[in-house]
C-alpha atoms as a PDB file:
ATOM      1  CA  UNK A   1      94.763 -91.241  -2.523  1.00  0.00           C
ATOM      2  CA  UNK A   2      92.901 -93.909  -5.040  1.00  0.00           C
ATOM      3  CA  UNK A   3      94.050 -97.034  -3.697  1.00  0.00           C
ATOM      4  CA  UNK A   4      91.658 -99.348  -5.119  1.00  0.00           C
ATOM      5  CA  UNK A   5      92.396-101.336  -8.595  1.00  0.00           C
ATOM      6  CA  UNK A   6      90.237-100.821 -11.787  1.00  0.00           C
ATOM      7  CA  UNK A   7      87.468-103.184 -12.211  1.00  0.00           C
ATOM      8  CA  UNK A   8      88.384-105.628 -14.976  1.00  0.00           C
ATOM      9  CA  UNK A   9      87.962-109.226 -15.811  1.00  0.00           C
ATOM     10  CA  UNK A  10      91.485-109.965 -13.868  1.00  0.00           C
ATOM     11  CA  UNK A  11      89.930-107.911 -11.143  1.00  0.00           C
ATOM     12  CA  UNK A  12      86.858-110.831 -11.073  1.00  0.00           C
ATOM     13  CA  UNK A  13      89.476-113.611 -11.901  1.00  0.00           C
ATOM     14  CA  UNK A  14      91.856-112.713  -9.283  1.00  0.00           C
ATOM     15  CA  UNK A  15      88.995-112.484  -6.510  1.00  0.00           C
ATOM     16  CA  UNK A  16      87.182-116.007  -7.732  1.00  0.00           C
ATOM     17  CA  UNK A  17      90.388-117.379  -6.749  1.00  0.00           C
ATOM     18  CA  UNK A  18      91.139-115.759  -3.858  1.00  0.00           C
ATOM     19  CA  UNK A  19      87.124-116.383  -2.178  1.00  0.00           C
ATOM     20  CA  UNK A  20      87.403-119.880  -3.409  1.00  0.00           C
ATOM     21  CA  UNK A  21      90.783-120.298  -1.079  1.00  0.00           C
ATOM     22  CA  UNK A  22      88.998-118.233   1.588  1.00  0.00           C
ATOM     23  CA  UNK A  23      86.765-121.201   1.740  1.00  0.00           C
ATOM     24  CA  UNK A  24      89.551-123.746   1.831  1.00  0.00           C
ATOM     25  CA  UNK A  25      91.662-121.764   4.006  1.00  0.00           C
ATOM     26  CA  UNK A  26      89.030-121.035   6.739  1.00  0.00           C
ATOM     27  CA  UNK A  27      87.898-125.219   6.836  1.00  0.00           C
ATOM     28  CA  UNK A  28      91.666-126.017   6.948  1.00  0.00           C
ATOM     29  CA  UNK A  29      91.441-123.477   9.979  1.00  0.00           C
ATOM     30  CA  UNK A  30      88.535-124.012  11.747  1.00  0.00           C
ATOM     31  CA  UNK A  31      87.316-128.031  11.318  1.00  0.00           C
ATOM     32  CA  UNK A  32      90.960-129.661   9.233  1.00  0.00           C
ATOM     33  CA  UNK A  33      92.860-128.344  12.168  1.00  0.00           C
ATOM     34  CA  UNK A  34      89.757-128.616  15.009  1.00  0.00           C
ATOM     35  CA  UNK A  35      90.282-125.522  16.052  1.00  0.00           C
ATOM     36  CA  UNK A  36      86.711-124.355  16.065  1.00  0.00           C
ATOM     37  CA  UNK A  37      84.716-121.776  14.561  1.00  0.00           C
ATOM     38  CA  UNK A  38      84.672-119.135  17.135  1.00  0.00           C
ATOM     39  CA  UNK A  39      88.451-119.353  17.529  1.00  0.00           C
ATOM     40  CA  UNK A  40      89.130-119.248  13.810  1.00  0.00           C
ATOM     41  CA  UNK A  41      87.167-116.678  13.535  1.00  0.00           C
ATOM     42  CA  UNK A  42      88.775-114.335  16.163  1.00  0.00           C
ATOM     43  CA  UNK A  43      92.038-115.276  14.401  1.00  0.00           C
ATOM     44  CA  UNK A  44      91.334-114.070  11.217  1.00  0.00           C
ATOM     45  CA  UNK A  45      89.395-111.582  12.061  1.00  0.00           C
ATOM     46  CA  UNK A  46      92.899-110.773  14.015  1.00  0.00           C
ATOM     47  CA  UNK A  47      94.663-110.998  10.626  1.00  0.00           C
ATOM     48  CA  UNK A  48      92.163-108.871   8.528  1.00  0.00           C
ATOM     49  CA  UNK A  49      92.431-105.877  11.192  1.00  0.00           C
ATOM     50  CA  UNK A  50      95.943-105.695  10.886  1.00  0.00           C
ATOM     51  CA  UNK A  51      96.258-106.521   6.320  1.00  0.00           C
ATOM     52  CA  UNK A  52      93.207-103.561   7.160  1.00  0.00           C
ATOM     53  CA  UNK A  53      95.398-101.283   8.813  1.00  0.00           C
ATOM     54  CA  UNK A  54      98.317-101.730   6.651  1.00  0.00           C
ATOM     55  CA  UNK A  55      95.996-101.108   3.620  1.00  0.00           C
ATOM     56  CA  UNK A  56      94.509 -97.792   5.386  1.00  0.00           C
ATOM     57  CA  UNK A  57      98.122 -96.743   6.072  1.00  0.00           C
ATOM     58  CA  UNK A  58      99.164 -96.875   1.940  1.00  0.00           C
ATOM     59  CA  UNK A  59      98.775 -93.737   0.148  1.00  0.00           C
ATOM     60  CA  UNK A  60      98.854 -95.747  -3.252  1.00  0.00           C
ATOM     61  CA  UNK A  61      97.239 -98.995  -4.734  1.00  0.00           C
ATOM     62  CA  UNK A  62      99.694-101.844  -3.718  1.00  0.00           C
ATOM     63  CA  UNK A  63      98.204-105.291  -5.296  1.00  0.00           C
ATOM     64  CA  UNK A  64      99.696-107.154  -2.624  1.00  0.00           C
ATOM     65  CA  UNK A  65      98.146-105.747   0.187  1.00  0.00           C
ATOM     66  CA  UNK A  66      94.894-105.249  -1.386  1.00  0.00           C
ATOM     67  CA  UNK A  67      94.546-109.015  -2.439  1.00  0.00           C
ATOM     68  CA  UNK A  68      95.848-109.760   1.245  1.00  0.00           C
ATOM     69  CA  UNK A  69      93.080-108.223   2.416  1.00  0.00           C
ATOM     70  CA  UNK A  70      90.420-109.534   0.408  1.00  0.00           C
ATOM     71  CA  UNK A  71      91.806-113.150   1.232  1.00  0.00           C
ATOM     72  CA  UNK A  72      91.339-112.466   4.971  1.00  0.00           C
ATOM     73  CA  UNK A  73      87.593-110.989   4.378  1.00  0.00           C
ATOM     74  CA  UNK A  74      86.909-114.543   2.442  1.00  0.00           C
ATOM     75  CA  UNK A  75      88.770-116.353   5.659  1.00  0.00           C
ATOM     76  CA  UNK A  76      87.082-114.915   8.142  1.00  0.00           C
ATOM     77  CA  UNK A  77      83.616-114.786   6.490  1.00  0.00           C
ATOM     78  CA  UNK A  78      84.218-118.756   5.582  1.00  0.00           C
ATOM     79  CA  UNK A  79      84.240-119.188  10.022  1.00  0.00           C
ATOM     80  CA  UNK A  80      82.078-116.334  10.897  1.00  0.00           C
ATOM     81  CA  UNK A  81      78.974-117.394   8.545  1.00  0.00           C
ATOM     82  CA  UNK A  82      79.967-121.263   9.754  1.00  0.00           C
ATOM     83  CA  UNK A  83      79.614-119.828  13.328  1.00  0.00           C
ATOM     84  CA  UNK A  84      76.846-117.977  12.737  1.00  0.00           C
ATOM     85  CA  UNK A  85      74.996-121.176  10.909  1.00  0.00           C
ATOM     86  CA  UNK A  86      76.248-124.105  12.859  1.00  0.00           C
ATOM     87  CA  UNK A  87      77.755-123.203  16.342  1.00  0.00           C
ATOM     88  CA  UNK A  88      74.915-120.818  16.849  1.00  0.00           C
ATOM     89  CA  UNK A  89      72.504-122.497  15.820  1.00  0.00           C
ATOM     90  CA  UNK A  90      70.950-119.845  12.807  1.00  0.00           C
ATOM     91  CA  UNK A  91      70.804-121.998  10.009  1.00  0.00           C
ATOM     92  CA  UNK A  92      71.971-120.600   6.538  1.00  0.00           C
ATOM     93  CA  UNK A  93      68.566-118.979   5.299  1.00  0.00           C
ATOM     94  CA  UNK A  94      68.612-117.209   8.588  1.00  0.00           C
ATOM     95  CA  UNK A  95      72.416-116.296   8.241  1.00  0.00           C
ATOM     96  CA  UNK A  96      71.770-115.233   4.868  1.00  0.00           C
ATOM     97  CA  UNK A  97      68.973-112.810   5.623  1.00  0.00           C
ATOM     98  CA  UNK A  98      70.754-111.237   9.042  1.00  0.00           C
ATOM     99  CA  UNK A  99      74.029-111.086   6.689  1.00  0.00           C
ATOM    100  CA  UNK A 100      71.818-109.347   3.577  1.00  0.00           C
ATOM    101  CA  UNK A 101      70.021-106.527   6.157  1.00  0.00           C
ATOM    102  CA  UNK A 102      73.592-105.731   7.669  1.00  0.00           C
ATOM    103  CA  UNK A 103      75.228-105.324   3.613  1.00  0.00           C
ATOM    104  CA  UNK A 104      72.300-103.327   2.986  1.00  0.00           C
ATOM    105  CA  UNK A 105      71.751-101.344   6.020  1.00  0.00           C
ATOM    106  CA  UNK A 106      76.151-100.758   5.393  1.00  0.00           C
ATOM    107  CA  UNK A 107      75.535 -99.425   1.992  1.00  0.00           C
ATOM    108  CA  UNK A 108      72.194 -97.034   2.799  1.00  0.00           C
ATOM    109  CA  UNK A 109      74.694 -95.319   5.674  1.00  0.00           C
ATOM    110  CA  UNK A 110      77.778 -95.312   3.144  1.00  0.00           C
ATOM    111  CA  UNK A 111      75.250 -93.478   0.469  1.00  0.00           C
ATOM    112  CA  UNK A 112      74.286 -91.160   3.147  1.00  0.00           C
ATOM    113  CA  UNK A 113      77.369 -90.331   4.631  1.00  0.00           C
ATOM    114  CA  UNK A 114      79.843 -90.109   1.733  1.00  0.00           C
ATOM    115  CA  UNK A 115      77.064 -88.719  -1.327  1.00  0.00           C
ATOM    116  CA  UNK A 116      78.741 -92.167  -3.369  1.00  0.00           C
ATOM    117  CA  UNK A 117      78.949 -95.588  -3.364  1.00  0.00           C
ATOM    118  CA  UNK A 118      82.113 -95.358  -6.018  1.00  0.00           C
ATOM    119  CA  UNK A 119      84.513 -98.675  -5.746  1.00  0.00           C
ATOM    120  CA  UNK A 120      87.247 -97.161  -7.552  1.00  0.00           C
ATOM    121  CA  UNK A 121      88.335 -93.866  -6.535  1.00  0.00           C
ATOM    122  CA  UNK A 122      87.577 -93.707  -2.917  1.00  0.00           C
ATOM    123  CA  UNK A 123      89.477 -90.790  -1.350  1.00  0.00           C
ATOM    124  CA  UNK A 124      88.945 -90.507   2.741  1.00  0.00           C
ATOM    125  CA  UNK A 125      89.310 -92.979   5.348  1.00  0.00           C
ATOM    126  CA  UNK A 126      85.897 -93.052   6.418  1.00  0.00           C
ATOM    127  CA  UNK A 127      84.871 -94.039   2.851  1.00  0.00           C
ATOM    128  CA  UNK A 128      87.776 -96.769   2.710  1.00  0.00           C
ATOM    129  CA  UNK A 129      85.997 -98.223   6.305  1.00  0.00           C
ATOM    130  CA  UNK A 130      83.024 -98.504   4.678  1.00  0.00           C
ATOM    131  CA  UNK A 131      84.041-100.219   0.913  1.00  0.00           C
ATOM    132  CA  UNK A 132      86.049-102.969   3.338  1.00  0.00           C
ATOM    133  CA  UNK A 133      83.232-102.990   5.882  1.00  0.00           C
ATOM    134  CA  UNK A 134      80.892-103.934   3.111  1.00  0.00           C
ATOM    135  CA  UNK A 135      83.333-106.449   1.412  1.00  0.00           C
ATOM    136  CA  UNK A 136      83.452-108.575   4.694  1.00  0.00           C
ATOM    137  CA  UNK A 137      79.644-108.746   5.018  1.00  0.00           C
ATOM    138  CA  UNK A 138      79.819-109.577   1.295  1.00  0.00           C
ATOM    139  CA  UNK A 139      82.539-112.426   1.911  1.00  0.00           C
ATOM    140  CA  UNK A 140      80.300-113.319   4.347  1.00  0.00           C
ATOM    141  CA  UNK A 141      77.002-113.868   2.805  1.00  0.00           C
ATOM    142  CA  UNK A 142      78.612-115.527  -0.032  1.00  0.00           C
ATOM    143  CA  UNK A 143      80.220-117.797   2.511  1.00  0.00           C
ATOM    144  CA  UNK A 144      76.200-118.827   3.998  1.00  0.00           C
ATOM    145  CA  UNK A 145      74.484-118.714   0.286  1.00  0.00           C
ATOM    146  CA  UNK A 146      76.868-121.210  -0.833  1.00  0.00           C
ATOM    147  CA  UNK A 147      76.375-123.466   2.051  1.00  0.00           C
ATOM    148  CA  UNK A 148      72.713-122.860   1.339  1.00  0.00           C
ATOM    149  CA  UNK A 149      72.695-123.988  -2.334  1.00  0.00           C
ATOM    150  CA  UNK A 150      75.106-126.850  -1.614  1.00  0.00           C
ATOM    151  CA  UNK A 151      73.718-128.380   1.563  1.00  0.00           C
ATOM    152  CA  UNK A 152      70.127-127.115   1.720  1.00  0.00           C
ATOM    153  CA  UNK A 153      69.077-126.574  -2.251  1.00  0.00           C
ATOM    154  CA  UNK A 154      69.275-129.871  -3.406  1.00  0.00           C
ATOM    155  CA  UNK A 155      71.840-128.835  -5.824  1.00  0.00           C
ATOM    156  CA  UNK A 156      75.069-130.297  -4.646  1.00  0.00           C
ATOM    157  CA  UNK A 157      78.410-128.905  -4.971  1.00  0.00           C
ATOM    158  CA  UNK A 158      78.439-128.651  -8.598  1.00  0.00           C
ATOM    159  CA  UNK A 159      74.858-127.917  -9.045  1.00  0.00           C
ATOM    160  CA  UNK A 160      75.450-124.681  -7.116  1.00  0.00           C
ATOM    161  CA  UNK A 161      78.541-123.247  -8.578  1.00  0.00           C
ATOM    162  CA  UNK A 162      76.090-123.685 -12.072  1.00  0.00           C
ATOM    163  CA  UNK A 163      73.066-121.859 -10.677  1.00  0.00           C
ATOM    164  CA  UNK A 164      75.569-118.896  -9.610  1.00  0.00           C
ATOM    165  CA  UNK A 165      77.586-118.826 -12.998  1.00  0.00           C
ATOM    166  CA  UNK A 166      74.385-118.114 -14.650  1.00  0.00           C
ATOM    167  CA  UNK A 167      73.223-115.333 -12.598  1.00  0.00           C
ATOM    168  CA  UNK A 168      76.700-113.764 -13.341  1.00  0.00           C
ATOM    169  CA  UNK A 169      76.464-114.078 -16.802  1.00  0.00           C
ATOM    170  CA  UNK A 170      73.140-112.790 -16.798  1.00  0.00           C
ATOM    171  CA  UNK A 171      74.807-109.886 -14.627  1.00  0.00           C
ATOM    172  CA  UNK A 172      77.452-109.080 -17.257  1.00  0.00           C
ATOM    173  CA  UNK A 173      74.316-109.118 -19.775  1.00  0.00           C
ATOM    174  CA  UNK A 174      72.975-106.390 -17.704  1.00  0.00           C
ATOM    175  CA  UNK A 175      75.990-104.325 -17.448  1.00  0.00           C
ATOM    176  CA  UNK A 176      76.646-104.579 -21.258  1.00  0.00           C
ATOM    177  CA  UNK A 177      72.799-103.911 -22.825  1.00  0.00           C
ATOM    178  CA  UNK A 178      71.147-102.221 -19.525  1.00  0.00           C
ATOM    179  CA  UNK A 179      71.430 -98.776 -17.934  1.00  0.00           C
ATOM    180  CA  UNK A 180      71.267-100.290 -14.450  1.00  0.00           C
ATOM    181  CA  UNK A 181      73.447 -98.798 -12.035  1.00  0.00           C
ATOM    182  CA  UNK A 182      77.306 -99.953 -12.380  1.00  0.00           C
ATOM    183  CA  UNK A 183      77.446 -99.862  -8.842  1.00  0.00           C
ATOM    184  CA  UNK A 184      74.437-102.224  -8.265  1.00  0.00           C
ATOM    185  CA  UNK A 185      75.888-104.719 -10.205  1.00  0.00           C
ATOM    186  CA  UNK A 186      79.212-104.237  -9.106  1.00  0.00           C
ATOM    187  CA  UNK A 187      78.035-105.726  -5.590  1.00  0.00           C
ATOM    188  CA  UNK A 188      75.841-107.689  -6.867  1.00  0.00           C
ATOM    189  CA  UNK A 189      78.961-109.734  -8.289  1.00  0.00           C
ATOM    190  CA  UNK A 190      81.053-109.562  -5.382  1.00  0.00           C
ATOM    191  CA  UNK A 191      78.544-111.465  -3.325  1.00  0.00           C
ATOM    192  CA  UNK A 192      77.853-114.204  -6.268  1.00  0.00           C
ATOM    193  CA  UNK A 193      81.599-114.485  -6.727  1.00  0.00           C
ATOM    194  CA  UNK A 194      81.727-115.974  -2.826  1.00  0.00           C
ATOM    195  CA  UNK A 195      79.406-118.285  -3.066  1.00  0.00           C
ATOM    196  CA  UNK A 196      80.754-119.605  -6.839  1.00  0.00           C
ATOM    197  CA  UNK A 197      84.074-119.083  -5.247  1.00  0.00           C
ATOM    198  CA  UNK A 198      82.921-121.418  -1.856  1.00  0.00           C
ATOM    199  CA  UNK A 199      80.545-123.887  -4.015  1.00  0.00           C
ATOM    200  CA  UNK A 200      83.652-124.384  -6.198  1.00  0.00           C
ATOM    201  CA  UNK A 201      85.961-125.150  -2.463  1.00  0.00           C
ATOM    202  CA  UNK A 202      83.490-127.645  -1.295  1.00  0.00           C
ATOM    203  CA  UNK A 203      83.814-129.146  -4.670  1.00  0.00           C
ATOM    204  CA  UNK A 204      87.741-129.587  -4.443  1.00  0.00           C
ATOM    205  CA  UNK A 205      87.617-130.854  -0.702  1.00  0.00           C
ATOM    206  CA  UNK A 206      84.624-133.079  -0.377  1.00  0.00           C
ATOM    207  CA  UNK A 207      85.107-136.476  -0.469  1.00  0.00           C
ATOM    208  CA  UNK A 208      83.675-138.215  -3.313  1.00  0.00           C
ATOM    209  CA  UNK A 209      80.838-139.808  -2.244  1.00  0.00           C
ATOM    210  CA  UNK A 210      79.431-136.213  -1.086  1.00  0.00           C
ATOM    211  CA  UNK A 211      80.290-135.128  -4.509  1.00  0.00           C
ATOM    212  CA  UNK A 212      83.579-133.828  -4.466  1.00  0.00           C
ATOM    213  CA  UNK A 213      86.841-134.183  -6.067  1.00  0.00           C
ATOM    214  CA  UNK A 214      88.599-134.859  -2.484  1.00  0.00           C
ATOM    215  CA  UNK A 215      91.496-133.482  -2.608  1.00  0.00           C
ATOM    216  CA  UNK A 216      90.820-131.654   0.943  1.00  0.00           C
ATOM    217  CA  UNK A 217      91.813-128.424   2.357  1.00  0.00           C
ATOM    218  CA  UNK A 218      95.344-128.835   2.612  1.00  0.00           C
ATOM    219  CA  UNK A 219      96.143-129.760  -1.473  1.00  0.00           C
ATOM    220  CA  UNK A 220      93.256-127.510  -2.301  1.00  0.00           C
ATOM    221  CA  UNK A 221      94.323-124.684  -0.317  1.00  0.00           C
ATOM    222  CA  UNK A 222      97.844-124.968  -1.214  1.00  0.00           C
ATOM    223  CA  UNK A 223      97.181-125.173  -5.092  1.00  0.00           C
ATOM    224  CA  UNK A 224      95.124-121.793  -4.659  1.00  0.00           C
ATOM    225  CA  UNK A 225      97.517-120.357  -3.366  1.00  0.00           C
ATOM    226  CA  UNK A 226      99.969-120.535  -5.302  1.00  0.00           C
ATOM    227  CA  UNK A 227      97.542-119.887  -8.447  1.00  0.00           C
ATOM    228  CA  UNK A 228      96.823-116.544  -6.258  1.00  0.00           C
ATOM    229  CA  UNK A 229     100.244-115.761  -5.591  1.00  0.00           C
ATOM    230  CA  UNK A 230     101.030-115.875  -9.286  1.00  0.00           C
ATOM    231  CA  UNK A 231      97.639-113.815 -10.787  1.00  0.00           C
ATOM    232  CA  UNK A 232      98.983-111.522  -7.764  1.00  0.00           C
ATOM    233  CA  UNK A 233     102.551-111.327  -9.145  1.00  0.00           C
ATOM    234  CA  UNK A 234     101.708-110.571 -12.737  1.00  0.00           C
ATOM    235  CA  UNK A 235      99.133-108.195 -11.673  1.00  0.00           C
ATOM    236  CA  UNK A 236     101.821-106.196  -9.305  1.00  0.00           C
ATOM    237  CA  UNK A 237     104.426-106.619 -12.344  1.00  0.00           C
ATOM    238  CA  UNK A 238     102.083-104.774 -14.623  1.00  0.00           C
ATOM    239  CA  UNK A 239     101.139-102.542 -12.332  1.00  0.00           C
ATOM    240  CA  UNK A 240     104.749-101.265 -11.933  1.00  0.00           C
ATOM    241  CA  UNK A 241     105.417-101.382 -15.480  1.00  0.00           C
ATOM    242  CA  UNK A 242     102.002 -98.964 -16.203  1.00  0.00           C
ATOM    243  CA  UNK A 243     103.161 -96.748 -13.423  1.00  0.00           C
ATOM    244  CA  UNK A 244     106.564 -96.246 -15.170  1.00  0.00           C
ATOM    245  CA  UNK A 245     105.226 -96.208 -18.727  1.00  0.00           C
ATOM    246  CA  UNK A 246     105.305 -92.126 -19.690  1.00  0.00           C
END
């Protein structure tokens, strides 16, 4: 029943990409097409329940519908954090910290209930609920510490997406020369990875003069794309050819 991919650098290069469109994607959505925040997010939220319930319906790892629903976690946490931030009024410290106590609080009950917190051979629908559970609050947080270290920091767009490619590196120095837990780190990644990933949108869409390289969330998100679409391709073609290989 293992329908979750091995943890490799593609794995990380594959969901960079795919967070960083989340970010396009959900501003194309929600303020590119005026639709709103609340309404994008209800959308998308839409669209990950049902990529969610074709990925709980699988019986084997299908790249396709696993990337699909990462991309909607990164969508809908881009317009749920910007709800949560702006329309509501929270701020993004504030959204950070209520978005950090609901990923932990997540993970304590996932420890409890299923003995593991294991993000590659999770075998029972209750644990699946729980590894995509914690991936949207992940998405999520990225989505408002990003914001945070672009708009709030003093760091810019650029300055940010620095600041979180050292603490990864530092993180892959850990899991190389360290005996801290895999599984620490592991999520420890996934939530830098949104906010390098959303740092590295507002960088492609701003306008210049609010230092970006404004080419907006139309041509942004529809380069992405298609640089997802092909990682996604190769991955599925290897895939296939390792399941056939004897």
């Amino acid at each position: 029943m293992n329908k979750l991919p091995v943890i490799t650098l593609s794995f990380w290069i594959i969901k960079i990409c795919a967070t960083t469109l989340g970010e396009t994607a959900g501003d194309l959505l929600s303020m590119t097409l005026n639709i709103g925040y609340a309404l994008s997010s209800m959308l998308l939220l839409s669209f990950f329940f049902v990529t969610l319930f074709i990925q709980l319906s699988i019986k084997k790892y299908h790249p396709i519908i696993y990337w699909a629903v990462i991309l909607a976690t990164s969508t809908a946490g881009t317009t749920i954090s910007d709800f949560m931030d702006r329309t509501l009024g929270l701020g993004y410290a504030t959204g950070s910290l209520i978005l950090a106590t609901l990923l932990v609080v997540t993970l304590v009950i996932w420890k409890i209930s299923e003995k593991t917190l294991a993000v590659t051979n999770i075998t029972s629908t209750r644990g699946e609920l729980f590894y995509w559970t914690a991936i949207l609050l992940s998405n999520t947080l990225g989505t408002a510490l990003g914001d945070f270290l672009a708009d709030n920091s003093g760091l810019g767009f650029a300055g940010g997406a620095i600041l979180i490619g050292s603490l990864l590196v530092l993180i892959v120095l850990a899991y190389k020369f360290t005996g801290i837990s895999h599984i620490v780190l592991f999520w420890l990644v996934f939530v830098l990875t949104r906010p390098f990933g959303a740092t590295f949108g507002d960088l492609l869409t701003k306008p210049l003069e609010k230092g970006g390289l404004n080419f907006g969330t139309v041509g942004s998100s529809a380069l992405l794309f298609m640089i997802l679409a092909i990682l996604v391709f190769v991955l599925m073609v290897r895939t296939e050819h390792n399941n056939l290989s004897p």
